[in-house]
Protein backbone atom coordinates (compact mmCIF):
# COMPACT_ATOMS: atom_id res chain seq x y z
CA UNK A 1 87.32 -202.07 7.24
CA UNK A 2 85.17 -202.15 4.43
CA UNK A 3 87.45 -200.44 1.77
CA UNK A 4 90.07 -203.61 1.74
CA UNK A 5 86.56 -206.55 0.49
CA UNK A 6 88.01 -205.64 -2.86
CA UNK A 7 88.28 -209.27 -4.89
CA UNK A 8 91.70 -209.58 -7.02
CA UNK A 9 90.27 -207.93 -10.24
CA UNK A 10 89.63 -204.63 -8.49
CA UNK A 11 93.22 -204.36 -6.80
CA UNK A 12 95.08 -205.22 -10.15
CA UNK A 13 92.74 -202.27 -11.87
CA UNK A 14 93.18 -200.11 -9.25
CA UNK A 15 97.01 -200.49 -10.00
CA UNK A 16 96.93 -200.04 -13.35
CA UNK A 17 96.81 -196.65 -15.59
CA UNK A 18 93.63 -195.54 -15.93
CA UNK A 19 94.64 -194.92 -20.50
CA UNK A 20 95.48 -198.52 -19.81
CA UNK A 21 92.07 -199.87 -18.91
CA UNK A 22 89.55 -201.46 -20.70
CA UNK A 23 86.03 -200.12 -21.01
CA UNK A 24 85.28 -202.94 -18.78
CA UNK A 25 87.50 -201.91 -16.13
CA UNK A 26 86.65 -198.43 -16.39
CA UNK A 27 83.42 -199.17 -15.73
CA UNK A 28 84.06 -201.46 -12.76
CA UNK A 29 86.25 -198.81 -11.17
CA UNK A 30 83.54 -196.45 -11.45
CA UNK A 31 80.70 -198.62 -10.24
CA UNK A 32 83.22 -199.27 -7.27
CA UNK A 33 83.71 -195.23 -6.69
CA UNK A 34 79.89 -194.85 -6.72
CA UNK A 35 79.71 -197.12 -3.58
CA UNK A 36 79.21 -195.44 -0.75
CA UNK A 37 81.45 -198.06 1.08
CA UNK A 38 84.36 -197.30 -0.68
CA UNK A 39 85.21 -193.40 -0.75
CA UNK A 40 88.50 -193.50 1.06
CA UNK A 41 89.39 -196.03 -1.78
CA UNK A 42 88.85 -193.31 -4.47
CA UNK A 43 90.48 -190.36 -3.02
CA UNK A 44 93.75 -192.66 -2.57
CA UNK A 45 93.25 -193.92 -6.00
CA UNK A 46 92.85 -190.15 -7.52
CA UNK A 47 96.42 -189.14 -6.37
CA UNK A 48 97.85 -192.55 -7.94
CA UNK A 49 97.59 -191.61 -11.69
CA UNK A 50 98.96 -187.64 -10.55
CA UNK A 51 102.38 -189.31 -8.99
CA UNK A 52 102.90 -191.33 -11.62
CA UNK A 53 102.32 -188.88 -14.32
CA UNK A 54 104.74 -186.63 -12.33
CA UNK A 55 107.18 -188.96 -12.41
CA UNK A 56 107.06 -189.60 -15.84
CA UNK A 57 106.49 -186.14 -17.52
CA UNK A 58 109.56 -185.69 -20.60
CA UNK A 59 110.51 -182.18 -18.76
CA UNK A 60 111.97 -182.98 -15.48
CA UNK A 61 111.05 -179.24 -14.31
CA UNK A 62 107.44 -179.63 -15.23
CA UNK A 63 107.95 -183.27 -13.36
CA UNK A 64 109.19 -181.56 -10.55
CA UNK A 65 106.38 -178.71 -10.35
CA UNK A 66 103.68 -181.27 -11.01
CA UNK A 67 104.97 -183.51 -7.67
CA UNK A 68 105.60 -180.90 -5.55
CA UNK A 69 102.03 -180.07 -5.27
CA UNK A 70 101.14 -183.71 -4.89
CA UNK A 71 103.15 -183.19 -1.95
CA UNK A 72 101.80 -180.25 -1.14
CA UNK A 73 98.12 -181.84 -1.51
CA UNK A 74 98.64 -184.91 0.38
CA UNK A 75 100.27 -183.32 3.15
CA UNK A 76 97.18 -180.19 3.61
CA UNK A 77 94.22 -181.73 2.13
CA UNK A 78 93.71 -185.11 3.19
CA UNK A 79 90.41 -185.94 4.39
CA UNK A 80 89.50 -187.01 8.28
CA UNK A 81 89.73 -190.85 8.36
CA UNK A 82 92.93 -191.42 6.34
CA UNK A 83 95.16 -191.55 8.56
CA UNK A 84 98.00 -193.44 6.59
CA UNK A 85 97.72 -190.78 3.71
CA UNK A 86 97.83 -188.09 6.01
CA UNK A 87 100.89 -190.32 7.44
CA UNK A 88 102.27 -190.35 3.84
CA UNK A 89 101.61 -186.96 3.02
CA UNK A 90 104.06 -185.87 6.38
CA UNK A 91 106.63 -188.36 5.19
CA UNK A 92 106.62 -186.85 1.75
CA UNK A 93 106.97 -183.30 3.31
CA UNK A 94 109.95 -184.61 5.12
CA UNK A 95 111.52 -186.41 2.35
CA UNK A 96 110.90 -183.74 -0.27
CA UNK A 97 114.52 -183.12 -1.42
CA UNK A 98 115.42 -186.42 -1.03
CA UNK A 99 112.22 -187.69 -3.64
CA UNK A 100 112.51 -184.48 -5.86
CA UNK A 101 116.44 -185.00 -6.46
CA UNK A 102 115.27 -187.80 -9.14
CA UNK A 103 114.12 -184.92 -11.02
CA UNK A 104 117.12 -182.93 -11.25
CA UNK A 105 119.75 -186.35 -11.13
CA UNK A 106 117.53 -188.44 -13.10
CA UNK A 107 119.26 -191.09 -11.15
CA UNK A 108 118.11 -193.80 -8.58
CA UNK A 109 119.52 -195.76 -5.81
CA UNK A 110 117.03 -198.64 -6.67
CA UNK A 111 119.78 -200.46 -7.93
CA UNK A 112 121.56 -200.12 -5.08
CA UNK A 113 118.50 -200.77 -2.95
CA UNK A 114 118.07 -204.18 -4.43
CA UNK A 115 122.06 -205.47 -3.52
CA UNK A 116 121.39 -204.32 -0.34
CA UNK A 117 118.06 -206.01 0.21
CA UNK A 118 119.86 -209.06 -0.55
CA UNK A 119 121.84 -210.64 2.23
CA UNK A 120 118.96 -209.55 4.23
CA UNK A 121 116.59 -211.98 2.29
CA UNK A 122 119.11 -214.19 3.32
CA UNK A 123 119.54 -213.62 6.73
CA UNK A 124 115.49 -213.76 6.74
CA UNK A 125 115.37 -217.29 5.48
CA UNK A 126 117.43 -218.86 7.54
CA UNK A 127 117.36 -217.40 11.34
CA UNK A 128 117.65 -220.31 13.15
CA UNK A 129 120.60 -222.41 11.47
CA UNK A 130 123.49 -222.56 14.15
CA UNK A 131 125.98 -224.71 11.54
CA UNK A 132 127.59 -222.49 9.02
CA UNK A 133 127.22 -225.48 6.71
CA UNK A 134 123.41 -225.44 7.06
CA UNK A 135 123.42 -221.49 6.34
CA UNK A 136 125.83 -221.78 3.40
CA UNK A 137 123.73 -224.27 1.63
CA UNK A 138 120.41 -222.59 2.41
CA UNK A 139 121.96 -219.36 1.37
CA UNK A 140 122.73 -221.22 -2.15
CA UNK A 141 119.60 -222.73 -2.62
CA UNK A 142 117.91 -219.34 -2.37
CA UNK A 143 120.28 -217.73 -4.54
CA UNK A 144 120.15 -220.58 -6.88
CA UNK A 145 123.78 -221.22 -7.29
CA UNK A 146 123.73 -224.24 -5.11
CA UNK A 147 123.95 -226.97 -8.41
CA UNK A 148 127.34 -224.60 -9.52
CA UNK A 149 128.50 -224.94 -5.73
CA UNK A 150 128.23 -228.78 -6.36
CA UNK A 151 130.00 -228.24 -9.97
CA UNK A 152 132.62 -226.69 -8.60
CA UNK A 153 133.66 -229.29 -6.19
């Protein structure tokens, strides 16, 4: 697929705010929209800066206008050959209360997200460890408390 040759430069621009770019940048990004190689790269790119200017308007009703019809967009007027936007755009649709309830909560569950994520890390690193020793002391070392483990004793 020739939209992922992109060296490291252009995915780290392509991730950043377009008011945060250089002239430099600016100009790569455009000289890589003006390939013809590259167009399903630019219509993903043009919703990027629209979400995240949703998300961070001051007025959370505006906020909440301005990303329902991002929603609205993705999910009627993606063009043939993305499939995994069009994917995205469905998953939105059927998410919609769930995402839009940051705008009316201003709260997140990333927090909670992350504690959860945790012992699955764990489990992850060490699948294959049958002695509860061996898993304990892996378990440490990834958690880094491993050195206050050996204080403690």
């Amino acid at each position: 697929m020739a939209d992922r040759e992109f060296d490291r430069g252009r995915c780290s621009t392509l991730r950043t705010r377009e008011a945060l770019l250089s002239d430099q940048r600016k100009a790569m990004l455009a000289g890589t929209f003006a390939d013809p190689k590259h167009p399903r790269v630019q219509v993903t790119w043009s919703l990027y800066p629209r979400l995240i200017t949703a998300y961070a308007h001051p007025d959370p009703r505006q906020g909440h206008r301005m990303l329902t019809r991002l929603i609205d967009t993705i999910r009627a007027e993606v063009p043939d050959g993305l499939e995994e936007l069009a994917q995205l755009g469905r998953t939105l649709h059927q998410r919609r209360a769930d995402i839009l309830a940051c705008f009316t909560h201003r709260a997140s569950n990333g927090p909670i997200e992350a504690i959860n994520g945790r012992p699955e890390a764990l489990r992850r690193n060490a699948p294959r460890f049958r002695s509860l020793t061996q898993y304990r002391i892996r378990s440490l070392l990834r958690c880094g408390n491993l050195t206050r483990a050996f204080d403690a004793l």
